[in-house]
N, C-alpha and C. Protein backbone atom coordinates (compact mmCIF):
# COMPACT_ATOMS: atom_id res chain seq x y z
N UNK A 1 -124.50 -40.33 20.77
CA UNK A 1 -125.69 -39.51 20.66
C UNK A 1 -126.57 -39.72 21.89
N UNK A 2 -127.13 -38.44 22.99
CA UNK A 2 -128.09 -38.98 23.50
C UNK A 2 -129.78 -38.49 23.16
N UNK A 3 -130.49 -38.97 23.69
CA UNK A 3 -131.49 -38.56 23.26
C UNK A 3 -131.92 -37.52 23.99
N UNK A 4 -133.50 -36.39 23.59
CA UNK A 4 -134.06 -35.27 24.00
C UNK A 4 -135.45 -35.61 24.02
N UNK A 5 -136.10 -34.81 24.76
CA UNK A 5 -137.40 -34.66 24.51
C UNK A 5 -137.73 -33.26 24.45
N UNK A 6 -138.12 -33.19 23.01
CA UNK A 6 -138.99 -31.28 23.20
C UNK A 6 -140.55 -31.79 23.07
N UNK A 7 -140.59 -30.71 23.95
CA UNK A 7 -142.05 -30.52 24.59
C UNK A 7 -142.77 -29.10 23.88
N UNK A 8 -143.68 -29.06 23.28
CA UNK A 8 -144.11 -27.61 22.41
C UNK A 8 -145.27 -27.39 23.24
N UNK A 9 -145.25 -25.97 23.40
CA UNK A 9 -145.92 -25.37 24.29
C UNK A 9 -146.82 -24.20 24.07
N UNK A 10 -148.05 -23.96 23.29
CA UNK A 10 -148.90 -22.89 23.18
C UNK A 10 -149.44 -22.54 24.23
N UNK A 11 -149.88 -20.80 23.80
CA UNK A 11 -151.02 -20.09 24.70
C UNK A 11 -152.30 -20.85 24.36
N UNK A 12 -152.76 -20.69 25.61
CA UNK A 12 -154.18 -21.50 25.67
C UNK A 12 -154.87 -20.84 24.91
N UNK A 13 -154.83 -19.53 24.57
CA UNK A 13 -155.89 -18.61 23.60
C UNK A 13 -155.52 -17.99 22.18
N UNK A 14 -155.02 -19.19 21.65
CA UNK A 14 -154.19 -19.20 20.38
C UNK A 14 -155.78 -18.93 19.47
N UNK A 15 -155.71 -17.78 18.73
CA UNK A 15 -156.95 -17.84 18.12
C UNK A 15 -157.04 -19.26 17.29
N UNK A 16 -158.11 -19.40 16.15
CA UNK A 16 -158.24 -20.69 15.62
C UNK A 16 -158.20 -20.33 14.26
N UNK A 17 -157.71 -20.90 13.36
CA UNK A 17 -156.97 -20.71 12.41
C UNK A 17 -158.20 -21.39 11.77
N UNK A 18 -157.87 -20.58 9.89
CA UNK A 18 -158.83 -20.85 8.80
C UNK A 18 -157.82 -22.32 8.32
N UNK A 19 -159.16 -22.91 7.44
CA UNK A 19 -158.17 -24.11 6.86
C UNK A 19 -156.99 -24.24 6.06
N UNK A 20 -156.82 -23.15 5.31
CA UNK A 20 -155.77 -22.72 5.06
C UNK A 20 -154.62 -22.79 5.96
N UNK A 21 -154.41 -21.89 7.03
CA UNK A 21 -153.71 -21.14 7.61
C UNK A 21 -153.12 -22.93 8.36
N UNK A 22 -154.09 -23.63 8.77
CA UNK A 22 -154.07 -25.23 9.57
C UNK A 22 -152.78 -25.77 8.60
N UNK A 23 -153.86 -25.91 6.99
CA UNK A 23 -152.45 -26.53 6.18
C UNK A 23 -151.24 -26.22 6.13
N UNK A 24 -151.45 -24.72 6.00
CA UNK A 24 -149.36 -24.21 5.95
C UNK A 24 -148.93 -24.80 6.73
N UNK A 25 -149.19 -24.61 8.39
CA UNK A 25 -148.65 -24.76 9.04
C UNK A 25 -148.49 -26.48 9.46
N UNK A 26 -149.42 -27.17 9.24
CA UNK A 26 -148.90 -28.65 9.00
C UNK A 26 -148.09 -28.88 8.14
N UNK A 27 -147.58 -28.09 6.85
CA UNK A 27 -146.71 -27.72 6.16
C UNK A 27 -145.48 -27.96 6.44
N UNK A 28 -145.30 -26.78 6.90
CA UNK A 28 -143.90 -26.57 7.70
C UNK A 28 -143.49 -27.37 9.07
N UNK A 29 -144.90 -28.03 9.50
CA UNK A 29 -143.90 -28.97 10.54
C UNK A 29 -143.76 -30.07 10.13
N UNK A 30 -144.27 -30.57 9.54
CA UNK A 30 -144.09 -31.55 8.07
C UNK A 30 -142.74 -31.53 7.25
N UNK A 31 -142.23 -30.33 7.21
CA UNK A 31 -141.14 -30.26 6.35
C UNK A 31 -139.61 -30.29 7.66
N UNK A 32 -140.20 -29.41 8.81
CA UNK A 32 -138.96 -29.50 9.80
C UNK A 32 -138.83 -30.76 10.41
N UNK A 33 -140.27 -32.08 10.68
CA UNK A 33 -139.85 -32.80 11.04
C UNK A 33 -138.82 -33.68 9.80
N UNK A 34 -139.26 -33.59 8.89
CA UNK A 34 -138.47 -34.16 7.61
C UNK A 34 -137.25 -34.12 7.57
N UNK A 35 -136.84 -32.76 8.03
CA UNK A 35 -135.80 -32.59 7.99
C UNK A 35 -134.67 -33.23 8.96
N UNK A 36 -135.44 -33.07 10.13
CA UNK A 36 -134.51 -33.65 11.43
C UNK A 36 -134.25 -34.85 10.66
N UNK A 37 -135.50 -36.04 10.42
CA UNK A 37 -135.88 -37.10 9.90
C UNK A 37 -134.94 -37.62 9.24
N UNK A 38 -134.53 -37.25 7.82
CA UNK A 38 -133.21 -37.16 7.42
C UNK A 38 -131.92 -36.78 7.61
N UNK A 39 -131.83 -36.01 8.92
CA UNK A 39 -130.39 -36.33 9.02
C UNK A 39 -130.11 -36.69 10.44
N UNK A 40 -131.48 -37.80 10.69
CA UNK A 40 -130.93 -39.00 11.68
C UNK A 40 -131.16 -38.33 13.20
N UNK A 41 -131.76 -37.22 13.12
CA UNK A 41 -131.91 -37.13 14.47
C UNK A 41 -133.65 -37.12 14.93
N UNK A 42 -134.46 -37.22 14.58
CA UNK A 42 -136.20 -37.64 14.79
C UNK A 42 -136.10 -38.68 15.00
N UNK A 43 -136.95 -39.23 16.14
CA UNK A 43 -136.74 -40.44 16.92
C UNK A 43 -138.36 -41.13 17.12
N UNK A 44 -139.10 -39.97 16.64
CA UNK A 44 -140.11 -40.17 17.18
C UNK A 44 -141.77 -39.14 17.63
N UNK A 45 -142.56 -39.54 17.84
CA UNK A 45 -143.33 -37.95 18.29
C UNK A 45 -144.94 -37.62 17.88
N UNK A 46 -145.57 -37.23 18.22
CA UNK A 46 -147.31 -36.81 17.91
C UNK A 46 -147.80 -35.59 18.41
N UNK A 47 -148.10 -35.06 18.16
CA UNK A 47 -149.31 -33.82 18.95
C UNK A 47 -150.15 -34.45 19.85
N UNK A 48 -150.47 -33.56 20.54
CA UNK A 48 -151.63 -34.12 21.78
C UNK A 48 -152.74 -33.49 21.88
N UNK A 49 -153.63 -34.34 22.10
CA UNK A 49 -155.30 -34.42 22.59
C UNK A 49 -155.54 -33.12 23.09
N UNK A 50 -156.15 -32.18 23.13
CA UNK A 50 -156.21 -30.89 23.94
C UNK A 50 -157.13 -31.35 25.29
N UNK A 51 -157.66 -32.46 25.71
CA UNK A 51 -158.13 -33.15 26.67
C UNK A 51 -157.12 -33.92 27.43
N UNK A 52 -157.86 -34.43 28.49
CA UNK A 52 -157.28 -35.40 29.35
C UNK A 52 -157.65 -34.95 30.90
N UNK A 53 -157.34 -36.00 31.22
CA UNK A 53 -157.02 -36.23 33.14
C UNK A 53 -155.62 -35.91 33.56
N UNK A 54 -156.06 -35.34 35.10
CA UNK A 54 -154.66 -35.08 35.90
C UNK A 54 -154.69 -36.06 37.42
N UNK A 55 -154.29 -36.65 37.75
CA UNK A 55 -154.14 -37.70 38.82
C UNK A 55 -152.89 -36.47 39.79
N UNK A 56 -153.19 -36.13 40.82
CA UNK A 56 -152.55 -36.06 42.04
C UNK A 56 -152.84 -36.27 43.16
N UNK A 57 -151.50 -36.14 43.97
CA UNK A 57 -151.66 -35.90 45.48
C UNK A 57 -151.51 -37.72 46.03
N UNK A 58 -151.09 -37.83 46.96
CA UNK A 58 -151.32 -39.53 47.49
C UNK A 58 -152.65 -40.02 47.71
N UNK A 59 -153.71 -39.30 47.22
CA UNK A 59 -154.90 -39.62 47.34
C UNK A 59 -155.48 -39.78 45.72
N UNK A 60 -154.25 -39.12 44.94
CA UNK A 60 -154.67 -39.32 43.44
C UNK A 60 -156.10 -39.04 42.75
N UNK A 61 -156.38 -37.64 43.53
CA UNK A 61 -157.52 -36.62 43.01
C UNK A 61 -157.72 -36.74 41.50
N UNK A 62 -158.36 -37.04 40.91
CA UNK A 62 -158.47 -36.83 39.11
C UNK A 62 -159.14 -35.67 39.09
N UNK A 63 -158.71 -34.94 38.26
CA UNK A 63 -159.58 -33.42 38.14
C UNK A 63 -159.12 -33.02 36.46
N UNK A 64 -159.80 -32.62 35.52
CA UNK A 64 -159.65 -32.80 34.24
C UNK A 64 -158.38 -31.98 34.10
N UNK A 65 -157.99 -31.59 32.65
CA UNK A 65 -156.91 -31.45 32.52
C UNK A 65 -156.79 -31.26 30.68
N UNK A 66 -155.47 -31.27 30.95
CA UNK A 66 -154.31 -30.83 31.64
C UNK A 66 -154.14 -28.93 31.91
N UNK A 67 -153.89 -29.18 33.21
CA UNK A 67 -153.59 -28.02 33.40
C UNK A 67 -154.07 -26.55 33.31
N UNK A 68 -155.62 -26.64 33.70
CA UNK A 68 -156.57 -26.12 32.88
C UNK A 68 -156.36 -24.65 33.71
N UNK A 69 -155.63 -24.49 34.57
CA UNK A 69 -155.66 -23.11 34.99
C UNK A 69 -154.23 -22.14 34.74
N UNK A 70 -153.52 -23.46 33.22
CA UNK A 70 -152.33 -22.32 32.86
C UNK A 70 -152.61 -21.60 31.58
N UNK A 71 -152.06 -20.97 31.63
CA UNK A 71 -151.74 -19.83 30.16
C UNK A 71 -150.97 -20.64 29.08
N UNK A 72 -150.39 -21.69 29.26
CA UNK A 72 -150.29 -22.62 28.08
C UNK A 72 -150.78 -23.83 28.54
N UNK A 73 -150.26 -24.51 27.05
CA UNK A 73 -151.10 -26.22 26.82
C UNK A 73 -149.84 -26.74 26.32
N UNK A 74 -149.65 -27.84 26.74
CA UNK A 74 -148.61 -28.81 26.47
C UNK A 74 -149.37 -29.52 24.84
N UNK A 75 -148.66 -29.18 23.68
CA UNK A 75 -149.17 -29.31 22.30
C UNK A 75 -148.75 -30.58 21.45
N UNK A 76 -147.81 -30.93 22.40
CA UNK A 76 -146.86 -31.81 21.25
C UNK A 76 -145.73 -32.36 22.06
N UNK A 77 -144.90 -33.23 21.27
CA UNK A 77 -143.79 -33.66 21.84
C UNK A 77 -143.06 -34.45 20.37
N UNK A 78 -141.74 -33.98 20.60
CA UNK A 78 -140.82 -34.84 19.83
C UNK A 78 -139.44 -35.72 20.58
N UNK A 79 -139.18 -36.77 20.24
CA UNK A 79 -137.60 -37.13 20.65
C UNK A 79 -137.14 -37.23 19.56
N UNK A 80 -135.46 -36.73 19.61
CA UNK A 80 -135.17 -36.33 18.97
C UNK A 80 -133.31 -37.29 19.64
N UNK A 81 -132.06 -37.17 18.65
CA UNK A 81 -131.34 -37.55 19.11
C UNK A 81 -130.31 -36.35 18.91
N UNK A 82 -129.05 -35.83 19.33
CA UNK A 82 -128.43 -35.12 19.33
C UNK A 82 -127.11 -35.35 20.23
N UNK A 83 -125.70 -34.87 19.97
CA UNK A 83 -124.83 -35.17 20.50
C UNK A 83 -124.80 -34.67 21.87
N UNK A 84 -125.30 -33.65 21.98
CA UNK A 84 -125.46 -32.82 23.93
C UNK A 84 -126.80 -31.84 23.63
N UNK A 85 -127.23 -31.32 24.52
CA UNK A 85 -128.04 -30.41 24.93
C UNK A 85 -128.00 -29.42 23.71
N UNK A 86 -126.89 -28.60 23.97
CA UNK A 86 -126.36 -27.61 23.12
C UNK A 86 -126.72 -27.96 21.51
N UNK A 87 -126.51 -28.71 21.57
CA UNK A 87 -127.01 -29.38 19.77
C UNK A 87 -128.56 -29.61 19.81
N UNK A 88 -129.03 -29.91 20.96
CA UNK A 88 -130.57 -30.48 20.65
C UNK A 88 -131.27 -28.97 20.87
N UNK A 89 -130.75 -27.98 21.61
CA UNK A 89 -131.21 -26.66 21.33
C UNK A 89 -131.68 -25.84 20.15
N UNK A 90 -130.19 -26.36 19.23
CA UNK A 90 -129.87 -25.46 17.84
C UNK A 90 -130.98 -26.42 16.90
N UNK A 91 -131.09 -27.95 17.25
CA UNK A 91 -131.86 -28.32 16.45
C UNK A 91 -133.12 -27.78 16.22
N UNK A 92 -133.79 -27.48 17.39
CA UNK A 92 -135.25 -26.83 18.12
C UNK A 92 -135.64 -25.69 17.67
N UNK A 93 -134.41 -24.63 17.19
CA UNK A 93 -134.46 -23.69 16.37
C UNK A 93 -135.39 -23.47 15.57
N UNK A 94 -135.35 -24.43 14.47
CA UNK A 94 -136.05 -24.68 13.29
C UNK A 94 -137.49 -24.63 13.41
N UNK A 95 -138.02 -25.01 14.59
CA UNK A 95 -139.91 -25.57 14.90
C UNK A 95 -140.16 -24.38 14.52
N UNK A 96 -141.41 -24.72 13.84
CA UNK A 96 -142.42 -23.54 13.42
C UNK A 96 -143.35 -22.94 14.61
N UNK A 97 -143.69 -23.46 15.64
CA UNK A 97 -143.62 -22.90 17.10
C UNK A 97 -143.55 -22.01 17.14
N UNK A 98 -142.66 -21.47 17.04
CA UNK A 98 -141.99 -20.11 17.66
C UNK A 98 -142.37 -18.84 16.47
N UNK A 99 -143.13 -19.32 15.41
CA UNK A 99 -144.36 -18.50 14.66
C UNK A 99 -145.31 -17.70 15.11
N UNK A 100 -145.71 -18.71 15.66
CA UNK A 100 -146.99 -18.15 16.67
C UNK A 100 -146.72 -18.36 18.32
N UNK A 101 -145.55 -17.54 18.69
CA UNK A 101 -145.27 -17.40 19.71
C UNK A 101 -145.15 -18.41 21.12
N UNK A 102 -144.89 -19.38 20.13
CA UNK A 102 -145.21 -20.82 21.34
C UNK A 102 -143.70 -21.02 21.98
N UNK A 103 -143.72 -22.36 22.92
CA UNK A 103 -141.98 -22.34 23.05
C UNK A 103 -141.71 -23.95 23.23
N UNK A 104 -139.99 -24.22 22.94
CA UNK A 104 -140.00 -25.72 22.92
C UNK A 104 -139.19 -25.81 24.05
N UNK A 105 -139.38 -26.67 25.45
CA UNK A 105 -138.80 -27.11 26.29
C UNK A 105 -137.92 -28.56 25.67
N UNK A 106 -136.68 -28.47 26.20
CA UNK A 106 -135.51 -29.05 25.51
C UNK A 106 -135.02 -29.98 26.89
N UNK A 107 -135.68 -31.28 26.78
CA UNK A 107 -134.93 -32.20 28.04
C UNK A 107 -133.93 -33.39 27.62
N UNK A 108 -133.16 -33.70 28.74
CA UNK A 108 -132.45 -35.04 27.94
C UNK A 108 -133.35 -36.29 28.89
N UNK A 109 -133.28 -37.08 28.03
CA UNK A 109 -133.90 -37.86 28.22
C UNK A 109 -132.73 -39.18 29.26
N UNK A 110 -133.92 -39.44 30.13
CA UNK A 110 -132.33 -40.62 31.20
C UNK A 110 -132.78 -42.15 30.69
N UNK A 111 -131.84 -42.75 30.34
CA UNK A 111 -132.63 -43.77 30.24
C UNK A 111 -132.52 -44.82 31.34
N UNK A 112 -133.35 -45.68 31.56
CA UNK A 112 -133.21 -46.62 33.02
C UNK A 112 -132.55 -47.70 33.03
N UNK A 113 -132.57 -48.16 31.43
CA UNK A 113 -132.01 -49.76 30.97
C UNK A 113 -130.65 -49.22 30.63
């Protein structure tokens, strides 16, 4: 098995959802991570801060962030384990993401050790 990292990816101008609409959908990713969960391939994973810092350049400019002049926001992240790519794709399927028009970037992960 190697491992993946999906990366979930919304529009920055995702309207904002009633409390309701919040729960379903913690719902259902609640239930897809479950699912991976049980059959051994969830490794791991959290949503992210809609804040933060960006460090570049060899002078290591900080300028807030992330990424504040794209059309998406980096939302989340899971690792996940899967036999190749091709499998960690079909797994990715499932995210509720792709509801509200978001998308999951599918990497393998290298490891160094």
């Amino acid at each position: 098995m190697e491992d993946f990292l999906y990366l979930f990816r919304n529009t920055a101008g995702n309207r904002a959802m009633s409390p309701e609409e919040m729960e379903r959908t913690l719902h259902k990713w609640r239930a897809w991570i479950g699912e991976l969960a049980q059959a051994g391939h969830f490794k791991g994973g959290e949503p992210l801060d809609r804040g933060g810092k960006v460090l570049a350049g060899r002078r290591q400019v900080v300028t807030d962030g992330p990424f504040a002049e794209s059309k998406e926001v980096v939302g989340g992240y899971l690792i996940v384990s899967a036999p190749g790519l091709d499998d960690a794709v079909q797994l990715a399927r499932g995210c509720p993401i792709f509801e509200a028009e978001g998308s999951v970037e599918v990497r393998p992960i290298i490891h160094m050790t």
